[in-house]
Protein backbone atom coordinates (compact mmCIF):
# COMPACT_ATOMS: atom_id res chain seq x y z
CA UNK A 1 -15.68 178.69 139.84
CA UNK A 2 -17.12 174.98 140.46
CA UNK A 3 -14.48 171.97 140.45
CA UNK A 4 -14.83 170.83 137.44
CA UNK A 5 -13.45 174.78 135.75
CA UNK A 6 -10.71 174.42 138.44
CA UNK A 7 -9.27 171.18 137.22
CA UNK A 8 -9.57 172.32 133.22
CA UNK A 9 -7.87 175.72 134.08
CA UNK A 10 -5.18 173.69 135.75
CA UNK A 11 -2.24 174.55 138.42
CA UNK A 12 -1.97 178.37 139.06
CA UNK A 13 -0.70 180.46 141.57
CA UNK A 14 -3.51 179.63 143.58
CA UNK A 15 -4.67 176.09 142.52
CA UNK A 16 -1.61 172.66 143.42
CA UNK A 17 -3.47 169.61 142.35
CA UNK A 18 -2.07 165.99 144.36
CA UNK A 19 -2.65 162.64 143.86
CA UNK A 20 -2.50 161.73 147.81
CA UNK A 21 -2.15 163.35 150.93
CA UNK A 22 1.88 163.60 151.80
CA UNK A 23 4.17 166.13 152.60
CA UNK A 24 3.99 168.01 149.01
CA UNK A 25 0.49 169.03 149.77
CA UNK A 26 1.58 170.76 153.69
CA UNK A 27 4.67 172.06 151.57
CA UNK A 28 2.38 173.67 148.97
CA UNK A 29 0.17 174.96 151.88
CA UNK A 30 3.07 177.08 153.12
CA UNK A 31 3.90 178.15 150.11
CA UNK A 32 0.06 179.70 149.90
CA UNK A 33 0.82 180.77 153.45
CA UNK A 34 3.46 183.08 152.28
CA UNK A 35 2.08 184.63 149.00
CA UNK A 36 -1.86 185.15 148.45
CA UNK A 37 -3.31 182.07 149.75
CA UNK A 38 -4.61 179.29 147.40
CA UNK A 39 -5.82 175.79 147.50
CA UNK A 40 -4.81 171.65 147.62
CA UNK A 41 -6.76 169.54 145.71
CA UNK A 42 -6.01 166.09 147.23
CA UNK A 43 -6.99 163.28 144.55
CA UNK A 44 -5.88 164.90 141.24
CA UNK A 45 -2.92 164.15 139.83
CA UNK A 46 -0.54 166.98 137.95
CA UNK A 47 -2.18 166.59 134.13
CA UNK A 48 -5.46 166.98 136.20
CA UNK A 49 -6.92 163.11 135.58
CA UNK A 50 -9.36 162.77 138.59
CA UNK A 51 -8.13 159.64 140.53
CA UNK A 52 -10.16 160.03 143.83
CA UNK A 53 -9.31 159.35 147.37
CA UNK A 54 -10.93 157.20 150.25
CA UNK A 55 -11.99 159.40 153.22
CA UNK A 56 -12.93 158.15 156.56
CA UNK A 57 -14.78 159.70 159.63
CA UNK A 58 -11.03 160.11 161.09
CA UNK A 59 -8.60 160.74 158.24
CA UNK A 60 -9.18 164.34 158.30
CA UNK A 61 -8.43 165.17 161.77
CA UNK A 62 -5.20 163.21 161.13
CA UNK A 63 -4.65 165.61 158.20
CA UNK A 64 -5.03 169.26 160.05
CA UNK A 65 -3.13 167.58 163.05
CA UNK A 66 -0.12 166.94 160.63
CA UNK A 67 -0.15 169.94 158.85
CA UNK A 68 -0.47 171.97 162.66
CA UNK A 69 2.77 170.03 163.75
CA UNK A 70 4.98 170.00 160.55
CA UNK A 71 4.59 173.68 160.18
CA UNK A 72 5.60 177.03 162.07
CA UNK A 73 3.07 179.02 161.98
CA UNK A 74 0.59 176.48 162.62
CA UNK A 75 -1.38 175.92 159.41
CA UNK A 76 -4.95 175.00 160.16
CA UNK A 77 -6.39 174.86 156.61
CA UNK A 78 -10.02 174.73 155.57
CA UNK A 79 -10.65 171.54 154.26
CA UNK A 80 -13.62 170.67 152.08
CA UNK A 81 -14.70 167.58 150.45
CA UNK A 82 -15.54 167.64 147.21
CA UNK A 83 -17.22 165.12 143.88
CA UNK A 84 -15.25 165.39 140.16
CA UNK A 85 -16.67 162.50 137.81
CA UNK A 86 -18.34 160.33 140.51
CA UNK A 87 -14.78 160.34 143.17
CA UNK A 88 -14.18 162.26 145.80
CA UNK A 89 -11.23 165.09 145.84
CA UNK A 90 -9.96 166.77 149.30
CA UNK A 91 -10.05 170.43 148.73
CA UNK A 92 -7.34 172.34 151.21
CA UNK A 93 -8.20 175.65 151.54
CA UNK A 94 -5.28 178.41 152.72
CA UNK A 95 -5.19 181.88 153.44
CA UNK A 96 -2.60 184.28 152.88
CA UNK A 97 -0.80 184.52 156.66
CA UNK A 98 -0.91 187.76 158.55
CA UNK A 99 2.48 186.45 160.30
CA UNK A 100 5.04 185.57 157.97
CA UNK A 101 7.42 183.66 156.87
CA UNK A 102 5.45 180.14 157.42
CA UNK A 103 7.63 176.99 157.72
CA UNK A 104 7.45 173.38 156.80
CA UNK A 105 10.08 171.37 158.36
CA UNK A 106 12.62 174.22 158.80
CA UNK A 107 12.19 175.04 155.20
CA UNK A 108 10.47 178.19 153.39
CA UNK A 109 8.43 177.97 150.80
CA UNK A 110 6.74 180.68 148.25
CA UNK A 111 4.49 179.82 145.58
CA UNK A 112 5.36 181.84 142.51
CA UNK A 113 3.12 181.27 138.97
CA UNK A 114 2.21 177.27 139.65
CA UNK A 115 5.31 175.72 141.85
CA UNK A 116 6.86 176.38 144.98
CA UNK A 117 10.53 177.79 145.29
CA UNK A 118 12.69 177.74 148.41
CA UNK A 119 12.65 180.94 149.62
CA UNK A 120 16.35 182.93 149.98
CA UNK A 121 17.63 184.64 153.14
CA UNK A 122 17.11 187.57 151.95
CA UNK A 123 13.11 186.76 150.99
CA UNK A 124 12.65 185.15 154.54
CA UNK A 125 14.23 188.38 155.98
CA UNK A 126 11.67 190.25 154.00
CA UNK A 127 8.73 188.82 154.93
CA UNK A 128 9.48 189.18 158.57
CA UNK A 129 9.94 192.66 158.42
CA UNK A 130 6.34 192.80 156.42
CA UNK A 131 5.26 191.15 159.65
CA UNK A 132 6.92 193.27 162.23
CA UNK A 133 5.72 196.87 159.73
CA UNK A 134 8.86 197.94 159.20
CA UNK A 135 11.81 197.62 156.90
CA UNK A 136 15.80 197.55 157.15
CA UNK A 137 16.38 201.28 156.63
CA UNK A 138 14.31 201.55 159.81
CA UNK A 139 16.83 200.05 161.94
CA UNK A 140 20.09 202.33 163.69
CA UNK A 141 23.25 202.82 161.83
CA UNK A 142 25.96 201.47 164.21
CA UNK A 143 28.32 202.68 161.73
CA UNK A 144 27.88 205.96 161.50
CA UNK A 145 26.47 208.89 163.96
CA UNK A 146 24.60 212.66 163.51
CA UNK A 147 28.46 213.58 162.96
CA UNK A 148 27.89 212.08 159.28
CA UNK A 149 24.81 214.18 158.34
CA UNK A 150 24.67 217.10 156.88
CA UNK A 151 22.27 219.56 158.73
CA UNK A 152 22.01 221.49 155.88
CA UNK A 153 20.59 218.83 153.18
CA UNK A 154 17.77 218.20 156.24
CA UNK A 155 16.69 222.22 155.80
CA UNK A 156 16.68 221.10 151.84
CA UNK A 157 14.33 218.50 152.00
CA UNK A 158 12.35 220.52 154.83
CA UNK A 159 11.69 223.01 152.11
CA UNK A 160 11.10 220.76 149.16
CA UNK A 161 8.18 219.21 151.53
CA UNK A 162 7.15 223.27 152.04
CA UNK A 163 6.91 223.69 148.77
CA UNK A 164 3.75 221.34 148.55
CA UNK A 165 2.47 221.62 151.97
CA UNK A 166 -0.55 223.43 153.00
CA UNK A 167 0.94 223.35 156.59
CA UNK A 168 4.13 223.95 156.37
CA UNK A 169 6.83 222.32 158.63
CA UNK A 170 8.66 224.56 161.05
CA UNK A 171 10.71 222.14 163.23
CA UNK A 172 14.32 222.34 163.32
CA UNK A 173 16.39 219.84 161.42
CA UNK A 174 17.22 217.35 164.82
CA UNK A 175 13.10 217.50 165.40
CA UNK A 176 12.40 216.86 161.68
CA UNK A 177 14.90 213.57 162.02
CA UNK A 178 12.94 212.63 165.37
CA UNK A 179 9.48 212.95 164.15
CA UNK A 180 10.25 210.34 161.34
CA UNK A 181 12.07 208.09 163.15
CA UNK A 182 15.37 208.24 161.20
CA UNK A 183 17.08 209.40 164.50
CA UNK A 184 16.04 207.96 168.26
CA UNK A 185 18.02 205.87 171.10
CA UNK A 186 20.45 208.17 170.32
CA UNK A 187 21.43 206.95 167.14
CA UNK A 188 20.36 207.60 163.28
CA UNK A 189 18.98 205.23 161.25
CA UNK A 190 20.48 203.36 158.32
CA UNK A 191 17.65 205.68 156.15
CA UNK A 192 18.69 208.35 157.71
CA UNK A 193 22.69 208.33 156.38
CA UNK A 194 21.19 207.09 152.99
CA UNK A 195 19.00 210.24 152.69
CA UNK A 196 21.20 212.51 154.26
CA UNK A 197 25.00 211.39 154.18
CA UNK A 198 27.65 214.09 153.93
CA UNK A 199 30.18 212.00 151.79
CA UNK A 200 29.79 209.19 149.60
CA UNK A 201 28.50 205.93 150.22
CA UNK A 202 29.76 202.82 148.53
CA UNK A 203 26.81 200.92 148.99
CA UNK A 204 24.62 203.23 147.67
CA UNK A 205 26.75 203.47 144.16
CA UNK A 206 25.25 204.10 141.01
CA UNK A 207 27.24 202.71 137.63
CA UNK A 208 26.44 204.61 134.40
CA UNK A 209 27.71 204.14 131.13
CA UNK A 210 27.46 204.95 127.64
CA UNK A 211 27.84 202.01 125.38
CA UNK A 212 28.76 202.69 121.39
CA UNK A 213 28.36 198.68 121.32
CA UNK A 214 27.60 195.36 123.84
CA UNK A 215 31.37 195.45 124.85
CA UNK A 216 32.67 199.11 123.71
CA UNK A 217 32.41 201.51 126.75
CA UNK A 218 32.76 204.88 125.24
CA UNK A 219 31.70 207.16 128.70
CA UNK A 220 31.35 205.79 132.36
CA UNK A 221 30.91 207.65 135.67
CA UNK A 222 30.08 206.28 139.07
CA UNK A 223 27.49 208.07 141.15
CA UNK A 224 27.33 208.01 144.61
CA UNK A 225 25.95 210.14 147.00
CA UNK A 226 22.66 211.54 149.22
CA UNK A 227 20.18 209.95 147.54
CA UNK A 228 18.38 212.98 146.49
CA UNK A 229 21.15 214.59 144.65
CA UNK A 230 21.62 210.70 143.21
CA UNK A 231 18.25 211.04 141.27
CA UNK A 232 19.63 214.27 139.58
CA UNK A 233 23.20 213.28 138.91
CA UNK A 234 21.32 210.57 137.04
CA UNK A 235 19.41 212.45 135.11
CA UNK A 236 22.55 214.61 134.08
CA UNK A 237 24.88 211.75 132.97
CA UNK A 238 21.89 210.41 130.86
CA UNK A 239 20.85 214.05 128.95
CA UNK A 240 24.73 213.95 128.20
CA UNK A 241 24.43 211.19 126.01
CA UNK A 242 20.82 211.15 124.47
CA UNK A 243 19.79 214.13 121.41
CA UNK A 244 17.34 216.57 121.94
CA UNK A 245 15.62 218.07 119.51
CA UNK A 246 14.03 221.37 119.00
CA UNK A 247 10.29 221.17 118.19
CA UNK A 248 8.19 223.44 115.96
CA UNK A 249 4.65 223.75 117.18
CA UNK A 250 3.38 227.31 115.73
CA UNK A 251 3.73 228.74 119.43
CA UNK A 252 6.19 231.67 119.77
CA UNK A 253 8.49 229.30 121.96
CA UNK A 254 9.57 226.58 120.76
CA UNK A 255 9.61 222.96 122.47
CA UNK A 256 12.34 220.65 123.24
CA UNK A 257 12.21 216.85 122.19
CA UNK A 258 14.81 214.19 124.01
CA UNK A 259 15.13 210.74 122.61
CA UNK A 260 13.30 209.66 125.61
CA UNK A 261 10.47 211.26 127.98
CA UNK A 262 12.53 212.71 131.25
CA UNK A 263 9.45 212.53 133.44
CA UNK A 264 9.84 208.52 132.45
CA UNK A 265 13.36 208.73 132.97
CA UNK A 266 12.72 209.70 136.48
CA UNK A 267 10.19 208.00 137.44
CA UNK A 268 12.00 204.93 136.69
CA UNK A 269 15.29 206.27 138.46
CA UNK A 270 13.18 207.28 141.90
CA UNK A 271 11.61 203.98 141.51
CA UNK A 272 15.63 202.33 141.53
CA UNK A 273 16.58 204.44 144.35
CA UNK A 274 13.46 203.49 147.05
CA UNK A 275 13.10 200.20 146.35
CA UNK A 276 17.05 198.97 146.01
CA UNK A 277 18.21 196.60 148.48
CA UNK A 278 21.04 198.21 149.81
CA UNK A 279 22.12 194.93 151.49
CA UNK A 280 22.91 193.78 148.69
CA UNK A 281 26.71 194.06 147.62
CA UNK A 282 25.64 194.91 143.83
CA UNK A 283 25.23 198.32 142.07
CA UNK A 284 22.62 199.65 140.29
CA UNK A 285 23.40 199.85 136.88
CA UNK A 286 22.51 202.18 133.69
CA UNK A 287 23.86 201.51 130.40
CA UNK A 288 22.59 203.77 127.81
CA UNK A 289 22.81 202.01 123.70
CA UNK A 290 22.50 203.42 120.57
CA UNK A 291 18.50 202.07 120.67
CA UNK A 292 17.92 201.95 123.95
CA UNK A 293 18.55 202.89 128.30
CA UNK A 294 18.90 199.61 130.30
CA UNK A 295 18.43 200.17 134.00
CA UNK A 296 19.22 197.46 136.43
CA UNK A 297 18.72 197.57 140.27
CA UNK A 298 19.66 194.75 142.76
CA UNK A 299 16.44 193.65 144.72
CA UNK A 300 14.08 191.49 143.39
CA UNK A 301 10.25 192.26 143.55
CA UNK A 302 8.66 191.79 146.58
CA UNK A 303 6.82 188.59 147.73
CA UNK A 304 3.53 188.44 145.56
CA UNK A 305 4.42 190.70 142.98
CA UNK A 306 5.17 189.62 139.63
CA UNK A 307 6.25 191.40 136.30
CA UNK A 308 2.60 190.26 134.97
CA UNK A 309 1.02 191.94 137.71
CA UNK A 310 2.91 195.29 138.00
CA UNK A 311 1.92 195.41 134.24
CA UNK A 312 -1.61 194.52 135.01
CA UNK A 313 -1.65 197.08 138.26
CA UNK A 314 -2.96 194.04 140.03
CA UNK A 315 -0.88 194.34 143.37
CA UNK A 316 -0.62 196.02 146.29
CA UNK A 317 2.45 198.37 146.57
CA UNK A 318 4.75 196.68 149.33
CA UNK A 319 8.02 198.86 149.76
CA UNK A 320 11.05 197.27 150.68
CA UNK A 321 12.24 200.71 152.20
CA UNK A 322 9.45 202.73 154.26
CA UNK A 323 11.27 205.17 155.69
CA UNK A 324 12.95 205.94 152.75
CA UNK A 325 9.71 206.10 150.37
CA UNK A 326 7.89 207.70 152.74
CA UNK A 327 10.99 211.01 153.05
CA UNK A 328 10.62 210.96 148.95
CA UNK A 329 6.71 211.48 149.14
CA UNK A 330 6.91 213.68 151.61
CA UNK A 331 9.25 215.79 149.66
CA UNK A 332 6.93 215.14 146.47
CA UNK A 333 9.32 212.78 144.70
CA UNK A 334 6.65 210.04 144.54
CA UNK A 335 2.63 211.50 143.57
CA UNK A 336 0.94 207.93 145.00
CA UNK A 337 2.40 204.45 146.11
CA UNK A 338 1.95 202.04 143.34
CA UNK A 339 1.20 204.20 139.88
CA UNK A 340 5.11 204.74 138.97
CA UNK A 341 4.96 201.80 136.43
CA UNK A 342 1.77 203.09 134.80
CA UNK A 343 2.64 206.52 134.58
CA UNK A 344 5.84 205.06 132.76
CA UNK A 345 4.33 203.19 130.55
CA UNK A 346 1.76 205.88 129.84
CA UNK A 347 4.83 208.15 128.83
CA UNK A 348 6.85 205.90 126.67
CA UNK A 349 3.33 205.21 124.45
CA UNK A 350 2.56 208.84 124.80
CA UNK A 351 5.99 209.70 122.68
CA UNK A 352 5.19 207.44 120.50
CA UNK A 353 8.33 205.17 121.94
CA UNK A 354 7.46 201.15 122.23
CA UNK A 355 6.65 199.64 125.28
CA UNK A 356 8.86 199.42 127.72
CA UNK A 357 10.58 196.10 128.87
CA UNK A 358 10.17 194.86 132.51
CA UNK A 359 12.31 191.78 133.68
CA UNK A 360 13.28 190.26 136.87
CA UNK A 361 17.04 188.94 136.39
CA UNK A 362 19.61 187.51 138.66
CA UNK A 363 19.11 189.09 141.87
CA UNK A 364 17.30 192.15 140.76
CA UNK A 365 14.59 193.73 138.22
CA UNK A 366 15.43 195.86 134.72
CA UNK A 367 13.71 198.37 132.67
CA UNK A 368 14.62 198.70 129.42
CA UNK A 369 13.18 201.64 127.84
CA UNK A 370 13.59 201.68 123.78
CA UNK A 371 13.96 204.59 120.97
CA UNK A 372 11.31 205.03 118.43
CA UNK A 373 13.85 204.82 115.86
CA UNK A 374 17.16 204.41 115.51
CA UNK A 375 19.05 206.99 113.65
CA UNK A 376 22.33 206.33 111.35
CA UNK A 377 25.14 208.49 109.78
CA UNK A 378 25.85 212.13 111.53
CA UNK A 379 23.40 212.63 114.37
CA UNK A 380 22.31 216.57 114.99
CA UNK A 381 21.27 218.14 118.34
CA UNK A 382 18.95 220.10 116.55
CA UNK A 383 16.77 219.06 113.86
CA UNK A 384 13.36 221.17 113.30
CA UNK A 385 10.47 218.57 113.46
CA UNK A 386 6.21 218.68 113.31
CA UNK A 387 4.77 218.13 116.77
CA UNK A 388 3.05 215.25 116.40
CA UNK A 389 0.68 213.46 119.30
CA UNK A 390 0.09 209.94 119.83
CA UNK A 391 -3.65 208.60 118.69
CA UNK A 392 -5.49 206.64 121.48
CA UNK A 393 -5.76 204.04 118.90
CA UNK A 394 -2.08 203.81 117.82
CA UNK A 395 -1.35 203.24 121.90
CA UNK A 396 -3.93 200.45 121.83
CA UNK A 397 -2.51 198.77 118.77
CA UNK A 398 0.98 199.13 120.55
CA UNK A 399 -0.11 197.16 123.69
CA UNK A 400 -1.41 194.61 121.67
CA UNK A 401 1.25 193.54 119.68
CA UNK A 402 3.37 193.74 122.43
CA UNK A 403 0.71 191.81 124.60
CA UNK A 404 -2.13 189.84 123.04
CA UNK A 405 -3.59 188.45 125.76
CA UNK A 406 -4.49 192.04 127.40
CA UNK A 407 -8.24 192.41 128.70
CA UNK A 408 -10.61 195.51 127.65
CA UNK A 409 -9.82 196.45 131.84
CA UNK A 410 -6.19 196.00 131.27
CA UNK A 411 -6.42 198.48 128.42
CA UNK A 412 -8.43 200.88 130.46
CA UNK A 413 -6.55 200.75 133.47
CA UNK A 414 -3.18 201.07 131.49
CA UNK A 415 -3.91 204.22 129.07
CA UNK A 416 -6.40 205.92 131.79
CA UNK A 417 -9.37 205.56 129.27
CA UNK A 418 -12.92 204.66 130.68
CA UNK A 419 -14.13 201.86 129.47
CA UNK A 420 -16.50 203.06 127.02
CA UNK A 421 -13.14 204.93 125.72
CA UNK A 422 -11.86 201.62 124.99
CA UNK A 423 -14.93 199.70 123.70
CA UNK A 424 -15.05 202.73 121.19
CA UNK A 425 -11.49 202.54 120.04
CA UNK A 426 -11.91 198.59 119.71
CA UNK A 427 -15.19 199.01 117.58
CA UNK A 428 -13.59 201.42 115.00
CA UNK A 429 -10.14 199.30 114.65
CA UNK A 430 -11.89 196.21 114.04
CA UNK A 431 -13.76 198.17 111.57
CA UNK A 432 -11.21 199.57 109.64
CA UNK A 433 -9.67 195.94 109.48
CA UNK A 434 -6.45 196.94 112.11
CA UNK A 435 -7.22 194.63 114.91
CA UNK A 436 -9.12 190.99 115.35
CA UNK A 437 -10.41 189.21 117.87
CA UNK A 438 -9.38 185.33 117.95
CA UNK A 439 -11.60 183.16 120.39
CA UNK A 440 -13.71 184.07 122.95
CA UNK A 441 -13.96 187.04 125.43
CA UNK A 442 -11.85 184.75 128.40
CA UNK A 443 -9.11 182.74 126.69
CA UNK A 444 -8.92 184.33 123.31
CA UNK A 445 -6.60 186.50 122.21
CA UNK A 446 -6.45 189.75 119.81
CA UNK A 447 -4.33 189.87 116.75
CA UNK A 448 -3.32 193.26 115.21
């Protein structure tokens, strides 16, 4: 992309237009330091009017010299010089930093969507331990010793991991804890209790409640626990308080029918438990309504992920617990780092449900996860129904109305179609009048 597209696209994550060179531009450079990189362009002002600036054989050493001092980790930015409408524009070139959190003045900076925000204790914390390769459940428990684990629930996971193993494990418990680190120096780690605790944990609570309205409470229950049995406890509390139904299908069994998909359900809970921030002095949170299953867990997303792009499967799965996340794969609790949110989404459209709702609020991220319909008057467990299955189609036309912005690869990569899948189910909607296309292939949108 030349200069001129830059400067009609605008600001972006990646792309901080600035009039002059001042402290703003090594700010924004930190902030690129700390996410995915990006660029300065010095000699553009914010509505991206080209006003020029006046370079000289000696102004640009005086440039990377200031940025090197005023920040920690040095910043030495590629710096290009560029023509927009006959001036000349500085173009400051950043990197995302292997060693993080970068610094200007003291200060820490990320760049989220087009501006730079502060960064939090708890963000600067997280970035360092991105740096160092680990994470906070990877450090000893000074709390609490191998007196507080329970032996037993070690055996349990060893033979949940044996169950999907081609070689199976055959160390003894104390080994098992060795091996992955979640017991050395003596001491266990603060994954270790979390995984393996013998009583309950406050910080590890999980509030559940079933709401008849916003303010009427008609069921509550706090979970706490190992976080294994956590995940099914869960699952219990919420098939309480959600119908099934029994389907008819012409097979000799029948099949049952829940308001919601479980495998969605527990994806989404598993998802809660390994990425929580258990340093934070919040609960997680699931309120189940008449219409819909609101699940809220402290910890926001990690630096450089966005709603947009966990949508879009354009990130890189960072986990804010390793030791944890990597104890659930091992025991199959997790199929592959990164495809929980599509295989979520794939679910909900699958049972004919409406997209689920991903948010980042307060302190932490929630999934709200909707009915089809919502019923009135006496409700039935059992209600004989007509399999039906969701059309490839009828999931497209879903994603669009909730999204009409999304790209033929954004399509493909969220229904697992091929491409030639999609550009067939595009073809025939347009044809039959269901779905237009407004504008061109990049900027347009699609109306339904």
């Amino acid at each position: 992309m030349n200069l001129e597209e830059i400067i009609r696209s605008g600001e972006s994550e990646t792309v901080e237009f600035k009039e002059s060179f001042n402290d703003a531009v090594i700010e924004a450079l930190s902030a690129f330091a700390n996410a995915s990189g990006g660029t300065v362009f010095v000699g553009i002002a914010d509505d991206g009017t080209v006003k020029g600036i006046s370079v000289s054989q000696k102004i640009i050493p005086q440039w990377l010299n200031e940025i090197k001092t005023k920040t920690d980790f040095a910043i030495v930015p590629i710096v290009e010089i560029e023509s927009a409408d006959g001036k000349l524009v500085a173009c400051f070139k950043v990197p995302e930093y292997p060693v993080k959190p970068v610094a200007f003045r003291g200060r820490y900076y990320l760049r989220h969507k087009n501006s730079n925000h502060l960064m939090t204790t708890d963000e600067v914390a997280n970035q360092h331990l991105q740096t160092l390769n680990t994470s906070w459940d990877y450090y000893l428990d000074r709390e609490h010793t191998l007196d507080h684990i329970s032996l037993e629930k070690v055996e349990q996971f060893i033979d949940r991991a044996n169950a999907h193993r081609k070689n199976p494990i055959k160390d003894d418990p104390i080994t098992v804890l060795k091996k992955h680190n979640l017991m050395r120096d003596g001491g266990i780690t603060f994954g270790c209790y979390l995984l393996f605790n013998k009583e309950e944990y406050l910080l590890s609570d999980i509030n559940a409640g079933l709401f008849q309205s916003e303010t009427i409470i008609k069921d509550g229950v706090v979970i706490s626990g190992d976080l294994f049995q956590e995940i099914d406890d869960v699952l219990t509390f919420i098939t309480k308080h959600i119908n099934k139904e029994f389907i008819i299908t012409g097979k000799p069994e029948r099949e049952d029918r829940w308001d919601y998909p479980l495998d969605a359900l527990r994806e989404i809970v598993i998802n809660m438990i390994v990425h929580r921030d258990y340093r934070s002095p919040s609960n997680s949170i699931i309120k189940i309504f008449p219409d819909r299953i609101e699940l809220y867990n402290p910890g926001k997303l990690m630096p450089g992920v966005t709603v947009d792009r966990l949508l879009k499967g354009d990130y890189l799965s960072v986990m804010r617990n390793k030791q944890i996340a990597r104890i659930f794969k091992e025991a199959n609790e997790i199929e592959q780092y990164g495809s929980g949110i599509k295989r979520i989404i794939n679910s909900c459209l699958a049972y004919n449900l409406p997209h689920p709702k991903f948010e980042e609020i307060a302190v932490g991220v929630m999934v709200t996860v909707f009915k089809a319909t919502q019923k009135t008057g006496v409700e039935t467990k059992v209600k004989p129904v007509v399999k039906t299955k969701v059309k490839t189609s009828e999931a497209i036309l879903s994603l669009l109305k909730e999204n009409p912005s999304l790209t033929r690869e954004e399509l493909a990569m969220q229904l697992n179609l091929t491409m030639s899948g999609i550009d067939w189910n595009l073809n025939k909607l347009k044809k039959e009048g269901r779905l237009k296309r407004i504008g061109p292939d990049k900027g347009g949108y699609w109306e339904v």
